[in-house]
PDB file of N, CA and C in Angstrom:
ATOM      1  N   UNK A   1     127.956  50.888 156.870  1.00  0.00           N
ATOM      2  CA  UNK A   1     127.052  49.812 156.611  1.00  0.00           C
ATOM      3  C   UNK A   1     126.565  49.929 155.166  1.00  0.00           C
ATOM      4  N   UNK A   2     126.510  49.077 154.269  1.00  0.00           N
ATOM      5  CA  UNK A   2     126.192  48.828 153.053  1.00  0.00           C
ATOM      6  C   UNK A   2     124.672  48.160 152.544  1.00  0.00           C
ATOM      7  N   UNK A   3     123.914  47.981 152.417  1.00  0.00           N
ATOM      8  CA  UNK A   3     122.823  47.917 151.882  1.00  0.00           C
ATOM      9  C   UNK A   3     122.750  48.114 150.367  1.00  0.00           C
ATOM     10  N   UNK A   4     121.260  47.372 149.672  1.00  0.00           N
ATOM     11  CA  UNK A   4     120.787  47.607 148.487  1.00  0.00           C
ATOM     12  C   UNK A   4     119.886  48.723 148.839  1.00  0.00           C
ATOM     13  N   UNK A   5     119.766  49.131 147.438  1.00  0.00           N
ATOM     14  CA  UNK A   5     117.932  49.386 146.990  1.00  0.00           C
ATOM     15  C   UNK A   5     117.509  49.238 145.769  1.00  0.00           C
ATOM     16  N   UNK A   6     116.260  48.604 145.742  1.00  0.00           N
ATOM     17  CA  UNK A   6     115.937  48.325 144.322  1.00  0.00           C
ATOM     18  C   UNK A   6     114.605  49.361 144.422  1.00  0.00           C
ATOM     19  N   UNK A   7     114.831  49.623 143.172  1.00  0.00           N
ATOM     20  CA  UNK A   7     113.604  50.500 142.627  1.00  0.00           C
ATOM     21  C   UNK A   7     112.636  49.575 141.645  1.00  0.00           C
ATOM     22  N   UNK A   8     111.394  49.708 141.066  1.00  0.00           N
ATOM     23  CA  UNK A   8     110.200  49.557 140.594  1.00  0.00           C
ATOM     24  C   UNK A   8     109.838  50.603 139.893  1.00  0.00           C
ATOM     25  N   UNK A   9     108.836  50.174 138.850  1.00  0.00           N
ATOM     26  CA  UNK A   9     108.059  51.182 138.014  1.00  0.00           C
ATOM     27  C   UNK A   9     108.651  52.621 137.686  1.00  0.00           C
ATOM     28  N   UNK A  10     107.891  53.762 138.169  1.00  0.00           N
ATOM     29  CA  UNK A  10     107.997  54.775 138.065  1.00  0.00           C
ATOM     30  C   UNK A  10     109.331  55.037 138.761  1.00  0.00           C
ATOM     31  N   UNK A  11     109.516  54.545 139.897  1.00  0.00           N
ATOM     32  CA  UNK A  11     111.001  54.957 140.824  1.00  0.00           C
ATOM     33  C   UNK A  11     111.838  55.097 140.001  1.00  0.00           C
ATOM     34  N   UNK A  12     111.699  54.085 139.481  1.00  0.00           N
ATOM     35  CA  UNK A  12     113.400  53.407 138.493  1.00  0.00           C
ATOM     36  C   UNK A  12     113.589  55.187 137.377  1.00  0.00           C
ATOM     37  N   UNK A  13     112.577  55.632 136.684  1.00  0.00           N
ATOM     38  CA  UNK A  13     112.874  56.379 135.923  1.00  0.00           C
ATOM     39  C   UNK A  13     113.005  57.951 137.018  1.00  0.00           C
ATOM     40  N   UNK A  14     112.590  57.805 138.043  1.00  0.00           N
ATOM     41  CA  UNK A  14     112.695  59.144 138.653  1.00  0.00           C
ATOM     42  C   UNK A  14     114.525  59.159 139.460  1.00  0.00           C
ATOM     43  N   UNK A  15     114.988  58.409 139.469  1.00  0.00           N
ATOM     44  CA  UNK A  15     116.143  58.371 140.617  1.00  0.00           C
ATOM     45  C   UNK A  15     117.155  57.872 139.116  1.00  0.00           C
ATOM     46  N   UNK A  16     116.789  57.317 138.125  1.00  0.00           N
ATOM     47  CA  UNK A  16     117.429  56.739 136.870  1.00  0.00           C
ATOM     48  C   UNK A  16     117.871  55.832 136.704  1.00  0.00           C
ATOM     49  N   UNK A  17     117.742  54.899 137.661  1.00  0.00           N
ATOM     50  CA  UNK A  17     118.552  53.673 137.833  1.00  0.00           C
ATOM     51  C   UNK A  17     117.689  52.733 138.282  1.00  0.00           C
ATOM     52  N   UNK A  18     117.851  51.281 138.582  1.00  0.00           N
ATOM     53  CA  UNK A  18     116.862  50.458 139.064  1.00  0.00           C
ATOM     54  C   UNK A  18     117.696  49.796 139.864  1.00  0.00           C
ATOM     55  N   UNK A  19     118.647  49.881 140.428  1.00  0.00           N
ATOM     56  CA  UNK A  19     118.986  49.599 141.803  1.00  0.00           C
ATOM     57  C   UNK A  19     120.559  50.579 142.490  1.00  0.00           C
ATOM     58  N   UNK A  20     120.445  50.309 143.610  1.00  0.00           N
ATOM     59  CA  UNK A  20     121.263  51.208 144.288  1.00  0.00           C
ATOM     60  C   UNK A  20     122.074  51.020 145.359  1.00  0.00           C
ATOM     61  N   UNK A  21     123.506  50.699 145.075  1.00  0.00           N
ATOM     62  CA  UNK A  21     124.108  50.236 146.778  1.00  0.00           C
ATOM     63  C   UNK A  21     124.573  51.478 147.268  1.00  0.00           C
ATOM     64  N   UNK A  22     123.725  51.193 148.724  1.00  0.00           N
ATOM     65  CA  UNK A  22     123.812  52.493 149.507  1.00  0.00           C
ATOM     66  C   UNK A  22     124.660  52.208 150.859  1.00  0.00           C
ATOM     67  N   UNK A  23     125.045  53.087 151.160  1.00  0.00           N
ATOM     68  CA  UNK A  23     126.323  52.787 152.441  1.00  0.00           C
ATOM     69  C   UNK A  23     125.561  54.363 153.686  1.00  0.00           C
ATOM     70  N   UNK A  24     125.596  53.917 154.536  1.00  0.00           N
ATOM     71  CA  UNK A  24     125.166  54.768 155.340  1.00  0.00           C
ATOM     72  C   UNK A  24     126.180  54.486 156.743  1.00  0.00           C
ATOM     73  N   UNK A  25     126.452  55.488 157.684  1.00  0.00           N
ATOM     74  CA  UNK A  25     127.265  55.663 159.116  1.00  0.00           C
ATOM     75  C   UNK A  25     126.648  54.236 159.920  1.00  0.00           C
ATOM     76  N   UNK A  26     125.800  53.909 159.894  1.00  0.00           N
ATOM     77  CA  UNK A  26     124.910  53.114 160.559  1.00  0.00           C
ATOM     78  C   UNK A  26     123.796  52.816 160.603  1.00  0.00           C
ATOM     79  N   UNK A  27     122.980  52.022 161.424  1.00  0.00           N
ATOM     80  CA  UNK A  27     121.871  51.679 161.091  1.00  0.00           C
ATOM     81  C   UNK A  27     120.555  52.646 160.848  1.00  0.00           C
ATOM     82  N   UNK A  28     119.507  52.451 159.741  1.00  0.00           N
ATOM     83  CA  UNK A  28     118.812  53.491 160.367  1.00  0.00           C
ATOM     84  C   UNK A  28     117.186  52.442 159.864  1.00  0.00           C
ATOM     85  N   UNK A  29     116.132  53.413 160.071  1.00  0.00           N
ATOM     86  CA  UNK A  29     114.940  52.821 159.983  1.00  0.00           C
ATOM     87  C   UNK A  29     114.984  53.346 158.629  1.00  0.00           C
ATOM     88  N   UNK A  30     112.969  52.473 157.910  1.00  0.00           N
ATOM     89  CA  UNK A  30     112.836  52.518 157.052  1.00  0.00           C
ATOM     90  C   UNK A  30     112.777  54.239 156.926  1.00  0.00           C
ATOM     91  N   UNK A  31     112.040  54.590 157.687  1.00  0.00           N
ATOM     92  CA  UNK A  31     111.595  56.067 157.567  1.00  0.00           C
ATOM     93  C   UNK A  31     112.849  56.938 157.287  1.00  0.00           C
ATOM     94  N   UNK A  32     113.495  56.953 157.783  1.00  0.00           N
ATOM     95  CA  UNK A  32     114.748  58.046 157.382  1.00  0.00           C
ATOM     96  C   UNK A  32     115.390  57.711 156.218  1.00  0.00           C
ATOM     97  N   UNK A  33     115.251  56.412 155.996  1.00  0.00           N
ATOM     98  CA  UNK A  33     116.150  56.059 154.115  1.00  0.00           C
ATOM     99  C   UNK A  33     114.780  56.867 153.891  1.00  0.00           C
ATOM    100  N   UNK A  34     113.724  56.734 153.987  1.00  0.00           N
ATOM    101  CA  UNK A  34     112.969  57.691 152.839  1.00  0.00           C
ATOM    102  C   UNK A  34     113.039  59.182 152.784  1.00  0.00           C
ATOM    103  N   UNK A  35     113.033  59.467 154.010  1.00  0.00           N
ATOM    104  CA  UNK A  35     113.844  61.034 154.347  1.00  0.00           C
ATOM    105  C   UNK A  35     115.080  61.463 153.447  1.00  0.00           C
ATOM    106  N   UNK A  36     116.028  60.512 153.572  1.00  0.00           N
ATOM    107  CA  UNK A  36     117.265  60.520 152.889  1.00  0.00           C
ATOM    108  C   UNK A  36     117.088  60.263 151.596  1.00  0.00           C
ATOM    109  N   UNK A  37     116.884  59.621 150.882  1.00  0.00           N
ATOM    110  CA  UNK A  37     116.329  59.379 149.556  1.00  0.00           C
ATOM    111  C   UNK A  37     115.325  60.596 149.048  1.00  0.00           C
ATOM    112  N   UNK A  38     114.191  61.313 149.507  1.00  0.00           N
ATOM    113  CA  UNK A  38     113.312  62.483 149.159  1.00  0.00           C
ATOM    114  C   UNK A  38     114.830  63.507 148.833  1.00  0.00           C
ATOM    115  N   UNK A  39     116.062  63.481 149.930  1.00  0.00           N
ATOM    116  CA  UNK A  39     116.838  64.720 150.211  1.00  0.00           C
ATOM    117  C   UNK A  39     117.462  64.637 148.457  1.00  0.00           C
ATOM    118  N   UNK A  40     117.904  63.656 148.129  1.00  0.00           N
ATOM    119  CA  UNK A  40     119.141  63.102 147.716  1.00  0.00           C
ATOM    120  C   UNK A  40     118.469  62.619 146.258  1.00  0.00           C
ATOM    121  N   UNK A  41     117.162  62.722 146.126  1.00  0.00           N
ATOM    122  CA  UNK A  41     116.178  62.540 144.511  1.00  0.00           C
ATOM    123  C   UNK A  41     115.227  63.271 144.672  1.00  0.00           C
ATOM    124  N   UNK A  42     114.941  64.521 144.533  1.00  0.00           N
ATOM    125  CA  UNK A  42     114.142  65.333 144.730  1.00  0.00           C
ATOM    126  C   UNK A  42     112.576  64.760 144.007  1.00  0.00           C
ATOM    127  N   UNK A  43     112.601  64.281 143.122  1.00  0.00           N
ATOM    128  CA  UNK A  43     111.453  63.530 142.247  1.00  0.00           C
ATOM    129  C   UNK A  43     110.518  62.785 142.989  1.00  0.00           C
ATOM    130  N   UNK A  44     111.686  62.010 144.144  1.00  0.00           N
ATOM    131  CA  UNK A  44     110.855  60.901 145.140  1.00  0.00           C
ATOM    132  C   UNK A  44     110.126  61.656 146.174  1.00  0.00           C
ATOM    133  N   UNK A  45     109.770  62.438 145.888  1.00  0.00           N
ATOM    134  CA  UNK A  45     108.889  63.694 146.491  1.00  0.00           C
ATOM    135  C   UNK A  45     107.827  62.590 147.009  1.00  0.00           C
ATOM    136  N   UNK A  46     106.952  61.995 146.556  1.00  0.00           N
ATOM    137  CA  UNK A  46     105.731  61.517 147.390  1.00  0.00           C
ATOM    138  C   UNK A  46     106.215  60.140 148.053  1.00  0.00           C
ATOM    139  N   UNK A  47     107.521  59.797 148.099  1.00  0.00           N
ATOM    140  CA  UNK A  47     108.060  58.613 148.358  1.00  0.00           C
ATOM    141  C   UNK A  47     107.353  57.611 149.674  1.00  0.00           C
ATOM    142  N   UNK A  48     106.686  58.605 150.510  1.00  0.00           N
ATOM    143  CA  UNK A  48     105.836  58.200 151.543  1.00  0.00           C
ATOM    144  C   UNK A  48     104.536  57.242 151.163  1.00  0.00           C
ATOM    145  N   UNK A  49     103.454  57.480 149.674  1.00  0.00           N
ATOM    146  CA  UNK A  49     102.791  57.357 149.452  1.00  0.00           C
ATOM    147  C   UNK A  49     103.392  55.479 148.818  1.00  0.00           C
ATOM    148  N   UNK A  50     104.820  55.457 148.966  1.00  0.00           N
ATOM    149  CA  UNK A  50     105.016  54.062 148.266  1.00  0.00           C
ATOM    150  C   UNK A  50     105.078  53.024 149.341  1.00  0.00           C
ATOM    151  N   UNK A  51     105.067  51.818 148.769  1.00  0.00           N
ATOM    152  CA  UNK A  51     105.563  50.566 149.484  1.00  0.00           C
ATOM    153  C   UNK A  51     106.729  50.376 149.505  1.00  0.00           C
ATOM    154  N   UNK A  52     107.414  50.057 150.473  1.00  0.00           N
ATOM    155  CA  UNK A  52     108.376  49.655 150.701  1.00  0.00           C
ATOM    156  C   UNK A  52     108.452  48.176 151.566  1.00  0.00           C
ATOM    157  N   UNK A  53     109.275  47.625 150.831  1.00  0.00           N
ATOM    158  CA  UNK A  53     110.160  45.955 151.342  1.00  0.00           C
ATOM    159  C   UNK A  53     111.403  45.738 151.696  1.00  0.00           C
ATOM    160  N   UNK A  54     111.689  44.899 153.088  1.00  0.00           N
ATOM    161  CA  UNK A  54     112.885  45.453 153.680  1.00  0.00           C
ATOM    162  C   UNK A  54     113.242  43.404 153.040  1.00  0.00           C
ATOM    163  N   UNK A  55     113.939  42.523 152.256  1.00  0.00           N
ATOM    164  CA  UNK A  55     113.955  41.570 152.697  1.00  0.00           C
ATOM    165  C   UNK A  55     113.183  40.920 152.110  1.00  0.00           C
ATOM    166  N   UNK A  56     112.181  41.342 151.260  1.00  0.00           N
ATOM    167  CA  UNK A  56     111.175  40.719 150.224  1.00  0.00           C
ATOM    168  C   UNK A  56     109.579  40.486 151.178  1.00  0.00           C
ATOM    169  N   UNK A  57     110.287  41.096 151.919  1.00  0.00           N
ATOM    170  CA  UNK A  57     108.536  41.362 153.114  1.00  0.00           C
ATOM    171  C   UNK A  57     107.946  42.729 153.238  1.00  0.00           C
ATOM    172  N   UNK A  58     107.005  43.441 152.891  1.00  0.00           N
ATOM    173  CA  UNK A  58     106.241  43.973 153.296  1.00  0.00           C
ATOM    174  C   UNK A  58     106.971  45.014 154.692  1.00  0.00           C
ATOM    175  N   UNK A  59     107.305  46.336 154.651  1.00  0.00           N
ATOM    176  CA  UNK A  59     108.313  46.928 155.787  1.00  0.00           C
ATOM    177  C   UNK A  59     107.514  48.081 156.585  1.00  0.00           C
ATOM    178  N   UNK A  60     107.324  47.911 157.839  1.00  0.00           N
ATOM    179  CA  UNK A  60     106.835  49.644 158.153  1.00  0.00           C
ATOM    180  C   UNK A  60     108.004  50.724 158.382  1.00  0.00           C
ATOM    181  N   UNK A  61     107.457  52.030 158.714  1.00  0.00           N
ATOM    182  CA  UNK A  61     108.822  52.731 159.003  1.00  0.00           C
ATOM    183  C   UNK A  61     109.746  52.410 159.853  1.00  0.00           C
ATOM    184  N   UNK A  62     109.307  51.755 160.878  1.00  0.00           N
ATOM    185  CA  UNK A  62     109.663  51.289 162.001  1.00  0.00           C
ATOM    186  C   UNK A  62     111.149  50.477 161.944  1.00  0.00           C
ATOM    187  N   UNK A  63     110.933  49.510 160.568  1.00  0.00           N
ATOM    188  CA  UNK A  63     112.175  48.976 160.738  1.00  0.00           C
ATOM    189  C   UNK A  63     113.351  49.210 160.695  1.00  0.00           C
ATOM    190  N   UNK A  64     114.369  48.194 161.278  1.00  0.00           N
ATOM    191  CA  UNK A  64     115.761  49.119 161.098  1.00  0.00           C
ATOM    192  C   UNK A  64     116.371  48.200 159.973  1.00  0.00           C
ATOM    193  N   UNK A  65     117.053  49.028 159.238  1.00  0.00           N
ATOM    194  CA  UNK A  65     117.809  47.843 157.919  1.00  0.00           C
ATOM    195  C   UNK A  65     119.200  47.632 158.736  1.00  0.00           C
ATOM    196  N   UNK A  66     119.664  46.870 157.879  1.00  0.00           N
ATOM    197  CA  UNK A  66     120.989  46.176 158.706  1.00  0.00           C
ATOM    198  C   UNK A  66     121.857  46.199 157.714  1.00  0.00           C
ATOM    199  N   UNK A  67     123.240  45.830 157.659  1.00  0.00           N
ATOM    200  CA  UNK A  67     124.158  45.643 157.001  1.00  0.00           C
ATOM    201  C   UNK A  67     123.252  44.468 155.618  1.00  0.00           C
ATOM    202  N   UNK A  68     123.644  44.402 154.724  1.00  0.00           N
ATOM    203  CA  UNK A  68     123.414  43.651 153.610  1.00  0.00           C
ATOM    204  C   UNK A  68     121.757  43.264 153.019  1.00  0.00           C
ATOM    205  N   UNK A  69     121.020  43.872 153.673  1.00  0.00           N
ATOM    206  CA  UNK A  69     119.756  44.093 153.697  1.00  0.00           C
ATOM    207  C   UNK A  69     119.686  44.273 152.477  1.00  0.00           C
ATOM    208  N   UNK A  70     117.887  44.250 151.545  1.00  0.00           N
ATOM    209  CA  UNK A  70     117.512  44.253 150.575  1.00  0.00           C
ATOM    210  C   UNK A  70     116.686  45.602 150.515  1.00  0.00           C
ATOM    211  N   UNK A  71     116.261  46.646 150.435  1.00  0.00           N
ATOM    212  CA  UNK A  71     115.180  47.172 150.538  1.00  0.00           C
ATOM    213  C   UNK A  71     114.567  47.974 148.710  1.00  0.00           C
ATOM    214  N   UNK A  72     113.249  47.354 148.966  1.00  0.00           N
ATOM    215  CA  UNK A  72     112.941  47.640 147.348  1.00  0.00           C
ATOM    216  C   UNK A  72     111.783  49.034 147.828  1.00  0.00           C
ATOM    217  N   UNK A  73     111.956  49.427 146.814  1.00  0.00           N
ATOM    218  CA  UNK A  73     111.078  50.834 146.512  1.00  0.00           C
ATOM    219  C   UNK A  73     109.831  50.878 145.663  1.00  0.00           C
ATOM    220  N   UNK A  74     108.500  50.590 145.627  1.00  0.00           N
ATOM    221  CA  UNK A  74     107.371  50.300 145.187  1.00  0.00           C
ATOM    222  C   UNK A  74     106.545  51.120 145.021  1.00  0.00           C
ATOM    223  N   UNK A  75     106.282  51.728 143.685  1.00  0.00           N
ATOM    224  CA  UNK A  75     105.498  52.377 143.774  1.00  0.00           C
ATOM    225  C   UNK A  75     103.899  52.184 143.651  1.00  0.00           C
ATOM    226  N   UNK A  76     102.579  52.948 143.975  1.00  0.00           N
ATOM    227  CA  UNK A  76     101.318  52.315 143.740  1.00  0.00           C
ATOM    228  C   UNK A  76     101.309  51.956 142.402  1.00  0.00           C
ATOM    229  N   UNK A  77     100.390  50.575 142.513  1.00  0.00           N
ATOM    230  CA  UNK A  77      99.970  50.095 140.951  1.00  0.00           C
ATOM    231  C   UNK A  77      98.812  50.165 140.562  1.00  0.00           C
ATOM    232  N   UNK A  78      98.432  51.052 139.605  1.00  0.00           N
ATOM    233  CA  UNK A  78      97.082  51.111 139.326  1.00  0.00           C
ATOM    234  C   UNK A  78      97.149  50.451 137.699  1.00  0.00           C
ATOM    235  N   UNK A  79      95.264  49.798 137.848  1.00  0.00           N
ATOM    236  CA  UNK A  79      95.288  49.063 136.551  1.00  0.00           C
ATOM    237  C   UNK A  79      93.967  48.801 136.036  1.00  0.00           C
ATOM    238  N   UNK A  80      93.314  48.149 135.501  1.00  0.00           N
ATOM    239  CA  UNK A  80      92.299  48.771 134.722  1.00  0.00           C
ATOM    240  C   UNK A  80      91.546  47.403 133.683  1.00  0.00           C
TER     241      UNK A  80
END
């Protein structure tokens, strides 16, 4: 199964890239791409603390991505 990922802000410079086609055995939830992603970019260490969008919506861990899915990587925005 094939999927995106787009990265944001800080992501983009920790993983080096600002987007990512990812292929995985099958389906999985949001939570384990972040599992898998912490394994596989050691940097995305607090990767929990981000937002994530499965689809341009707002995602909990819960969801499952699907074949051709969007999922973006968000990190907090602080501003001033």
């Amino acid at each position: 199964m094939n999927f995106t990922i787009l990265f944001f802000g800080i992501t983009t410079d920790l993983v080096g890239r600002n987007s990512l086609s990812y292929t995985s055995e099958g389906k999985i939830t949001i939570k384990e791409l972040k599992n898998l992603l912490k394994t596989e970019y050691s940097d995305l260490k607090n990767i929990h603390e981000f937002a994530i969008a499965l689809n341009e919506e707002y995602a909990n861990d819960d969801l499952i991505i699907n074949e051709g899915d969007m999922v973006a990587i968000i990190p907090p925005v602080s501003g001033g």
